[in-house]
N, C-alpha and C. Protein backbone atom coordinates (compact mmCIF):
# COMPACT_ATOMS: atom_id res chain seq x y z
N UNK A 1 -50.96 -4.88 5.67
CA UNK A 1 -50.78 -5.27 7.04
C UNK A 1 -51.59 -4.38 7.97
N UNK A 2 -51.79 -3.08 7.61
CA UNK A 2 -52.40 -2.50 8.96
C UNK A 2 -54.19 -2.15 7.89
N UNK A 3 -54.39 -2.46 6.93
CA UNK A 3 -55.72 -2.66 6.49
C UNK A 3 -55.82 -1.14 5.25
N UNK A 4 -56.75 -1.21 4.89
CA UNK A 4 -56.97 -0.07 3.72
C UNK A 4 -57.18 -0.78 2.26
N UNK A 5 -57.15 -0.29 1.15
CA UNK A 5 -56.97 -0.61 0.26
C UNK A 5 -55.54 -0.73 -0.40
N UNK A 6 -54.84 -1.32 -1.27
CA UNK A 6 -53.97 -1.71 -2.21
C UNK A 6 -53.89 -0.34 -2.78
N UNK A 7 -52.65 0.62 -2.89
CA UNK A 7 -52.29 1.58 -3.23
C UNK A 7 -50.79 1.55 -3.71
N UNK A 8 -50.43 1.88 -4.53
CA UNK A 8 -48.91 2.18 -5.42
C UNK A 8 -48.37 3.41 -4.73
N UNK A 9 -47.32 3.10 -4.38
CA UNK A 9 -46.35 4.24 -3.16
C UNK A 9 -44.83 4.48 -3.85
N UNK A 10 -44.19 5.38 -3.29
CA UNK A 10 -42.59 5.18 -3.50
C UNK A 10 -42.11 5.68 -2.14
N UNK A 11 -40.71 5.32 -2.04
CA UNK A 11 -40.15 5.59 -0.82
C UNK A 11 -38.51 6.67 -1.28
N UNK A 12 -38.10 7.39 -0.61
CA UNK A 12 -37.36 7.91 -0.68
C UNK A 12 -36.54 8.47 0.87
N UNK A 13 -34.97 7.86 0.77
CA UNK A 13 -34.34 8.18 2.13
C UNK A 13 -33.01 8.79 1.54
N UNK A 14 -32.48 9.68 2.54
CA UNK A 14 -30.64 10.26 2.53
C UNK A 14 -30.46 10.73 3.60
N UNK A 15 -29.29 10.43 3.85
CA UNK A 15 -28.69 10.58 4.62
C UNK A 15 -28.05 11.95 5.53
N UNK A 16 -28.73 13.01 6.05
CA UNK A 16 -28.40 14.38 5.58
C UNK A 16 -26.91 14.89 6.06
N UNK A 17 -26.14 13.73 6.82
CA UNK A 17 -24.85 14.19 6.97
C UNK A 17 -24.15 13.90 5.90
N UNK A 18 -24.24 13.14 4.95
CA UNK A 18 -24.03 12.37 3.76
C UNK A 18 -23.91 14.41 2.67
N UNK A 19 -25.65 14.64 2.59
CA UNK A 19 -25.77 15.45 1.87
C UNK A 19 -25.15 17.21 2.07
N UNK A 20 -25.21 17.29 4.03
CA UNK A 20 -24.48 18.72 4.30
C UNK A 20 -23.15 18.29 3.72
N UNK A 21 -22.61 17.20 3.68
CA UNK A 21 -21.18 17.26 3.68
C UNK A 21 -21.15 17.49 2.17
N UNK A 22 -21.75 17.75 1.33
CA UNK A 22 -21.47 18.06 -0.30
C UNK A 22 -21.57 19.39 -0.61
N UNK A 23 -22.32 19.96 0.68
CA UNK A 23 -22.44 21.92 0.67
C UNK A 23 -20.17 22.36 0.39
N UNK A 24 -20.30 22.99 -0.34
CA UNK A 24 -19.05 23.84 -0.50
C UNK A 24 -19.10 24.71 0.63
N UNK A 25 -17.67 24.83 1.36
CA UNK A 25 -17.53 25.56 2.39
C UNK A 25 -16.98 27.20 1.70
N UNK A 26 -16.83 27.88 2.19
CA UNK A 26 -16.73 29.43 1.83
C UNK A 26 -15.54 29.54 0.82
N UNK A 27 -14.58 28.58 1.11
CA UNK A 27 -12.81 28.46 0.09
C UNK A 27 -13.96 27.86 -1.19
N UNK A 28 -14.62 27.22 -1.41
CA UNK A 28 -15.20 26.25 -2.25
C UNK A 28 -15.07 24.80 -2.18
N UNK A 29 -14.29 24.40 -1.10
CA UNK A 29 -13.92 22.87 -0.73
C UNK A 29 -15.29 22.27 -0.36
N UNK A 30 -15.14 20.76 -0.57
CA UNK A 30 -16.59 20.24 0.28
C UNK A 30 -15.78 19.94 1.66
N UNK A 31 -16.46 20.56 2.64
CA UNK A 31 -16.20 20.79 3.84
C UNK A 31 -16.25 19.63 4.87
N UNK A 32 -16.98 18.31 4.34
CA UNK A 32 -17.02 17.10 5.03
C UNK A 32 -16.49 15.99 4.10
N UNK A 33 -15.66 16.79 2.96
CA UNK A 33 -15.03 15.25 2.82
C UNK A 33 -14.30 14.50 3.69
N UNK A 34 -14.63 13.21 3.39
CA UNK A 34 -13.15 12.77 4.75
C UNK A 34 -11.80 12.41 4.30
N UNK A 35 -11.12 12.67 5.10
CA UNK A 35 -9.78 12.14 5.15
C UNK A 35 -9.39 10.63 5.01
N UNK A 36 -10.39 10.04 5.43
CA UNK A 36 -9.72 8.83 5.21
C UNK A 36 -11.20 7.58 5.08
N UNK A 37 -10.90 6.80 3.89
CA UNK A 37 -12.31 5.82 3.60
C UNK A 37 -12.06 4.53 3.91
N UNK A 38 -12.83 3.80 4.81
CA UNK A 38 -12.45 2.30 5.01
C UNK A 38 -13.43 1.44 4.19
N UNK A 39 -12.89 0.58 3.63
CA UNK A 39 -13.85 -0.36 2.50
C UNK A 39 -13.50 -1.33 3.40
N UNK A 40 -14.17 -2.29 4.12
CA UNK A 40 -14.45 -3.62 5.38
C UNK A 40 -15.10 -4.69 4.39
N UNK A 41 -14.84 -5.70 4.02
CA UNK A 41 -15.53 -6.88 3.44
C UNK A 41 -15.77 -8.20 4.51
N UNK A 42 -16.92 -8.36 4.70
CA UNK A 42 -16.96 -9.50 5.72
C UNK A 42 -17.38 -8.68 7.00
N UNK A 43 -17.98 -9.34 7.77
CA UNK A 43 -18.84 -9.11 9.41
C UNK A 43 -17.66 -8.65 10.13
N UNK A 44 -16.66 -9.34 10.37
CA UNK A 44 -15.34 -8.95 11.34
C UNK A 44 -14.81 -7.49 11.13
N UNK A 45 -14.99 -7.79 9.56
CA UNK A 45 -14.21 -6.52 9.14
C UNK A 45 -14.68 -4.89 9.06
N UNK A 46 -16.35 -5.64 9.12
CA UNK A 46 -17.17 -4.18 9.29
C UNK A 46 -17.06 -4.02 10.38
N UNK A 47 -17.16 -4.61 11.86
CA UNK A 47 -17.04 -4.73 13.24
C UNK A 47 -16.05 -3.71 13.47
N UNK A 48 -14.90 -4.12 12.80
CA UNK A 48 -13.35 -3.31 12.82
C UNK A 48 -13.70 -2.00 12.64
N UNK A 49 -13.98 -1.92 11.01
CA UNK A 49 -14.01 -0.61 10.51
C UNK A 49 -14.85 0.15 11.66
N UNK A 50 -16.06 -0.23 11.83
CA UNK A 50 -16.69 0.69 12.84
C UNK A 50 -16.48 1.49 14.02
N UNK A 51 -16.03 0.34 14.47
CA UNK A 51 -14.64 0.70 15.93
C UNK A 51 -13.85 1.75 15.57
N UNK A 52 -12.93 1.61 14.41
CA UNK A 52 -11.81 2.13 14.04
C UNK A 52 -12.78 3.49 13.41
N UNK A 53 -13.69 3.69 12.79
CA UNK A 53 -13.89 5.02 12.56
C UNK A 53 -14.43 6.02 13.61
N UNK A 54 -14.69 5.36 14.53
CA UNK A 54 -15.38 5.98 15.56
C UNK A 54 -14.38 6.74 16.50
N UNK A 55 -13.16 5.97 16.35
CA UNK A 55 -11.95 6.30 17.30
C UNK A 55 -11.12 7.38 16.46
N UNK A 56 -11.21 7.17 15.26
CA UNK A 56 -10.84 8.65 14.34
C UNK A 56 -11.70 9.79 14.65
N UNK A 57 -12.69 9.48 14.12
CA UNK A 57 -13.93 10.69 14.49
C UNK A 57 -13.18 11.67 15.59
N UNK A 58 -13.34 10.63 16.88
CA UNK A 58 -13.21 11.19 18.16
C UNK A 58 -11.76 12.04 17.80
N UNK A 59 -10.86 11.42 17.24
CA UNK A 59 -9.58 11.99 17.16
C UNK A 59 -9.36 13.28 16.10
N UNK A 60 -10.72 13.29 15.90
CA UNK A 60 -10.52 14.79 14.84
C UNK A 60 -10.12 14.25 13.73
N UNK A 61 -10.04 13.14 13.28
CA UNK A 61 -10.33 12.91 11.52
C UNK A 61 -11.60 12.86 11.20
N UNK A 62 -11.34 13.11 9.71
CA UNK A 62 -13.43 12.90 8.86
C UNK A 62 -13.01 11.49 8.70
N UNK A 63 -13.22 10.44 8.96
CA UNK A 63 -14.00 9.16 8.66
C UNK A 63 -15.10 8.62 7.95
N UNK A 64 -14.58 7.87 6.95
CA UNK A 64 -16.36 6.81 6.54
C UNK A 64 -16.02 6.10 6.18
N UNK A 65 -16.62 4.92 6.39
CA UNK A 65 -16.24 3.73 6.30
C UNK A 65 -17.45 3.01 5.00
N UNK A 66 -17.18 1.83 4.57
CA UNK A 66 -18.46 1.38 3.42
C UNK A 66 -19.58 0.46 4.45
N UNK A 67 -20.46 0.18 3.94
CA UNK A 67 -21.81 0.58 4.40
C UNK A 67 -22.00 -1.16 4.44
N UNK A 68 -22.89 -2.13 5.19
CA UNK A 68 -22.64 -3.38 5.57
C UNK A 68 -24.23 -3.43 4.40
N UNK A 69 -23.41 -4.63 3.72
CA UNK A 69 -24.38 -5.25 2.50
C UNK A 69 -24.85 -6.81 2.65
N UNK A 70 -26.19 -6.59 2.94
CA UNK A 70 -26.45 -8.08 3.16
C UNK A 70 -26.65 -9.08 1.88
């Protein structure tokens, strides 16, 4: 698309709040596990979850919710 020659690539992404949260905190705990996991199936339900983790967050819980799969 933007021109050159045909070249073989790889891609690589993470998430780094994903990955600090696996650092062991000083006790040895992982320090960003969360408290509480929402699994949402369906558009409405991810809508929800999102809302709803965001309003934990704010409330001082660790939150995560599952990840929208097309």
């Amino acid at each position: 698309m933007l021109g050159g020659p045909d070249i073989s690539g790889i891609g690589f992404a993470i998430g780094f709040d994903r990955l600090i949260s696996m650092i062991p905190d000083a006790n040895g705990q992982n320090a960003g596990r969360p408290n509480i996991f929402i699994a949402a199936l369906g558009d409405k339900a991810q809508d929800f979850a999102f809302s709803l983790c965001n309003e934990l967050r704010l409330a001082g819980i660790r939150a995560e919710r599952s990840d929208r799969i097309n």
